[in-house]
C-alpha atoms as a PDB file:
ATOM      1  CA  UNK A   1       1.547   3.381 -15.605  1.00  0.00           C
ATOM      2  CA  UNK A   2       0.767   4.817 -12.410  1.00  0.00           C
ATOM      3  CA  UNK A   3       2.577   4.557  -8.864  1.00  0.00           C
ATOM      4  CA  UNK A   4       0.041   1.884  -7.718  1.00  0.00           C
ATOM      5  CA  UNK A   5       0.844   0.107 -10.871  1.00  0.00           C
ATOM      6  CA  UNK A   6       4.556   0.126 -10.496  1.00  0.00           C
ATOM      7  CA  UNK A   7       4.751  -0.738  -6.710  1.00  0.00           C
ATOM      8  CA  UNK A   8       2.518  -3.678  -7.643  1.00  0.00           C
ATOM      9  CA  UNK A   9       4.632  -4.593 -10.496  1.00  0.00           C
ATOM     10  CA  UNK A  10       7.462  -4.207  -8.639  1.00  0.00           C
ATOM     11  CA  UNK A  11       6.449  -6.367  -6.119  1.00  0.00           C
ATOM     12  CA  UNK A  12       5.416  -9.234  -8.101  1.00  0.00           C
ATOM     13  CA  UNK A  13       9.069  -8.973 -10.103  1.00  0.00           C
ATOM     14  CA  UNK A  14      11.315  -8.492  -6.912  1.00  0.00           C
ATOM     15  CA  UNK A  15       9.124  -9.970  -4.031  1.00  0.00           C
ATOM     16  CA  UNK A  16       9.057  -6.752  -1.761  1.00  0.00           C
ATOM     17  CA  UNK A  17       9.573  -2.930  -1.653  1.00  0.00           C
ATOM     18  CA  UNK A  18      11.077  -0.552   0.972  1.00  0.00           C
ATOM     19  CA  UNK A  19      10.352   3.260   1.076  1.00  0.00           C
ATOM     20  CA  UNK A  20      14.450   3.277  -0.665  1.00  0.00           C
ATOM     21  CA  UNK A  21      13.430   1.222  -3.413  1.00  0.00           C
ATOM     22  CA  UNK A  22      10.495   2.979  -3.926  1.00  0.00           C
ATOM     23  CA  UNK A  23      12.339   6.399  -3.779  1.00  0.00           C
ATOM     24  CA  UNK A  24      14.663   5.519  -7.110  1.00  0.00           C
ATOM     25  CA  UNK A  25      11.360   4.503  -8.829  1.00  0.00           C
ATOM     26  CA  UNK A  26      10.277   8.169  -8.000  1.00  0.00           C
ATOM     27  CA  UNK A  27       7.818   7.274  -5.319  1.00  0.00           C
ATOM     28  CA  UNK A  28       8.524   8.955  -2.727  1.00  0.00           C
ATOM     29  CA  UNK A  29       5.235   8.457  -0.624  1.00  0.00           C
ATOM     30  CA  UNK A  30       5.381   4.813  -0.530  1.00  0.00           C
ATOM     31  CA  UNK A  31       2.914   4.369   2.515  1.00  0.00           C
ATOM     32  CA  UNK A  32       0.367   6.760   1.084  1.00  0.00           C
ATOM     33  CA  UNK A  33       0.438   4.744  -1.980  1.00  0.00           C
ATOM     34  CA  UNK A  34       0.173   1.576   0.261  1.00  0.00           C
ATOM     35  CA  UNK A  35      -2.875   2.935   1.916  1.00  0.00           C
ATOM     36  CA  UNK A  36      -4.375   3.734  -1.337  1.00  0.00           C
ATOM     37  CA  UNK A  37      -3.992   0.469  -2.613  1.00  0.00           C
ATOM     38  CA  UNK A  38      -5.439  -0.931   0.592  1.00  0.00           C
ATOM     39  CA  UNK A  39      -8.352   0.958  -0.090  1.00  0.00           C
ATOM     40  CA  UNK A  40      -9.295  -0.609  -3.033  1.00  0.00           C
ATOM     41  CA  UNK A  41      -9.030  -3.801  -1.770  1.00  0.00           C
ATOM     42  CA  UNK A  42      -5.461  -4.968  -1.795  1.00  0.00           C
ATOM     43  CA  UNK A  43      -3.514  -6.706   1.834  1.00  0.00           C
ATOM     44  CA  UNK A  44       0.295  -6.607   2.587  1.00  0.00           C
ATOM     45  CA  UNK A  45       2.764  -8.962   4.565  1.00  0.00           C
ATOM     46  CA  UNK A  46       5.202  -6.436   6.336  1.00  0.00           C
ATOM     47  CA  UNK A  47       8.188  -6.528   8.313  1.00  0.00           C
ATOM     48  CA  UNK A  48       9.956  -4.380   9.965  1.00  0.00           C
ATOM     49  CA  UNK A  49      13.896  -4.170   8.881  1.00  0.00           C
ATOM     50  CA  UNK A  50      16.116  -2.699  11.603  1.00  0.00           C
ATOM     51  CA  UNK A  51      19.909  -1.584  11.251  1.00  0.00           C
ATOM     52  CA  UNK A  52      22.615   0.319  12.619  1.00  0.00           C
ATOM     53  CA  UNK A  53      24.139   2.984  10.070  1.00  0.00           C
ATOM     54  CA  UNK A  54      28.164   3.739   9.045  1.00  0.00           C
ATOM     55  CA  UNK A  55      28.067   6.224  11.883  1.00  0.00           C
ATOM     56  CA  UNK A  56      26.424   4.076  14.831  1.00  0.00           C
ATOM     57  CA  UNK A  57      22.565   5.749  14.211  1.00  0.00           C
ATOM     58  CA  UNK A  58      19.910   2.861  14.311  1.00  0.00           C
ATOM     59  CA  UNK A  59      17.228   3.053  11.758  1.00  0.00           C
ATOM     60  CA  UNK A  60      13.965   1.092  10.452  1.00  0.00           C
ATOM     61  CA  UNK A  61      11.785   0.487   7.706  1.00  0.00           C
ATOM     62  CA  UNK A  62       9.076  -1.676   6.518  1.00  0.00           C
ATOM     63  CA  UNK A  63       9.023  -4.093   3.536  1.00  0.00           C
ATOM     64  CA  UNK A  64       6.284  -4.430   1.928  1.00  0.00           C
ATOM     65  CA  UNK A  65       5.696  -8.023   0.195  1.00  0.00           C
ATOM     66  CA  UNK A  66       3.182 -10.623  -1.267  1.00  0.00           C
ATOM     67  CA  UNK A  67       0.159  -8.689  -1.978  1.00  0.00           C
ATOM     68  CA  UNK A  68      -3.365 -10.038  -2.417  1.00  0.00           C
ATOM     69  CA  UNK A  69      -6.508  -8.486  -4.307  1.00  0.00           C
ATOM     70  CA  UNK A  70      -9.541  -9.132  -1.262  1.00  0.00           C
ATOM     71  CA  UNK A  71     -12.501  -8.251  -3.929  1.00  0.00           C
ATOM     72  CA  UNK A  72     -14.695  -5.215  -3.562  1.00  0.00           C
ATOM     73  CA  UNK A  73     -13.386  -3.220  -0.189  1.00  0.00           C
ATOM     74  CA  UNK A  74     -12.916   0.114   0.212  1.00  0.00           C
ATOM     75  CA  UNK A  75     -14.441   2.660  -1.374  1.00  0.00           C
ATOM     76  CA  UNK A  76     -14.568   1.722  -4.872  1.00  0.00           C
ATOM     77  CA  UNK A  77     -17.903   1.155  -5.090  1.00  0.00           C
ATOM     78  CA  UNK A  78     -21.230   3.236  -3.050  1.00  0.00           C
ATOM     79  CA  UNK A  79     -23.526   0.502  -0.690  1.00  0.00           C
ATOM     80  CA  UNK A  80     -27.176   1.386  -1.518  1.00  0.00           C
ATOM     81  CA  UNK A  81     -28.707   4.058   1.526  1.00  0.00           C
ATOM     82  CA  UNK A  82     -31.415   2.037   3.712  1.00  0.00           C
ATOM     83  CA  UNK A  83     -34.568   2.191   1.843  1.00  0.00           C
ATOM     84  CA  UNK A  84     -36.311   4.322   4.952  1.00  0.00           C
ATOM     85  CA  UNK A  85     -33.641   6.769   4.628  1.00  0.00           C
ATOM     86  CA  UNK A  86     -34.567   7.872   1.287  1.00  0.00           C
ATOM     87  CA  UNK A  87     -38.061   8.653   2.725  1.00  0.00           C
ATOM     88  CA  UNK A  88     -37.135  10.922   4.796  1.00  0.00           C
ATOM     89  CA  UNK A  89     -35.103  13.321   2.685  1.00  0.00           C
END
């Protein structure tokens, strides 16, 4: 199974993922993974969580949640080149 796989799986189980979540899954570029994924077609809800730590230090994150397959986007597949193009070369 591969990262995409088990964010997505994740997701559907538990309803979101944060970049902590993601980290004790052993993902530890959960945004790069996310932009893959939106690449091939898939859209996120996200929010931004905010917090305050133990020792006063505010910090942020987003949650990702509630994905949705859009069909071909991205670059999974080549458009055919403008049949006038292909003259020219």
């Amino acid at each position: 199974m591969t990262q995409k796989d088990e964010i997505l799986r994740h997701i559907q189980i538990h309803g979101s993922i944060t970049r902590a979540v993601a980290a004790n899954l052993h993902i530890y570029e959960l945004s790069s993974r996310i932009g893959e994924l939106e690449k091939e077609g898939w859209t996120f809800d996200r929010k931004t969580l905010t917090g305050t730590n133990a020792y006063g230090r505010k910090w942020r994150c987003t949650e990702y949640s509630n994905p949705q397959r859009c069909g071909n986007v991205g670059y999974a597949e080549k458009p055919e080149p403008h049949p006038w193009r292909q003259t020219w070369r």
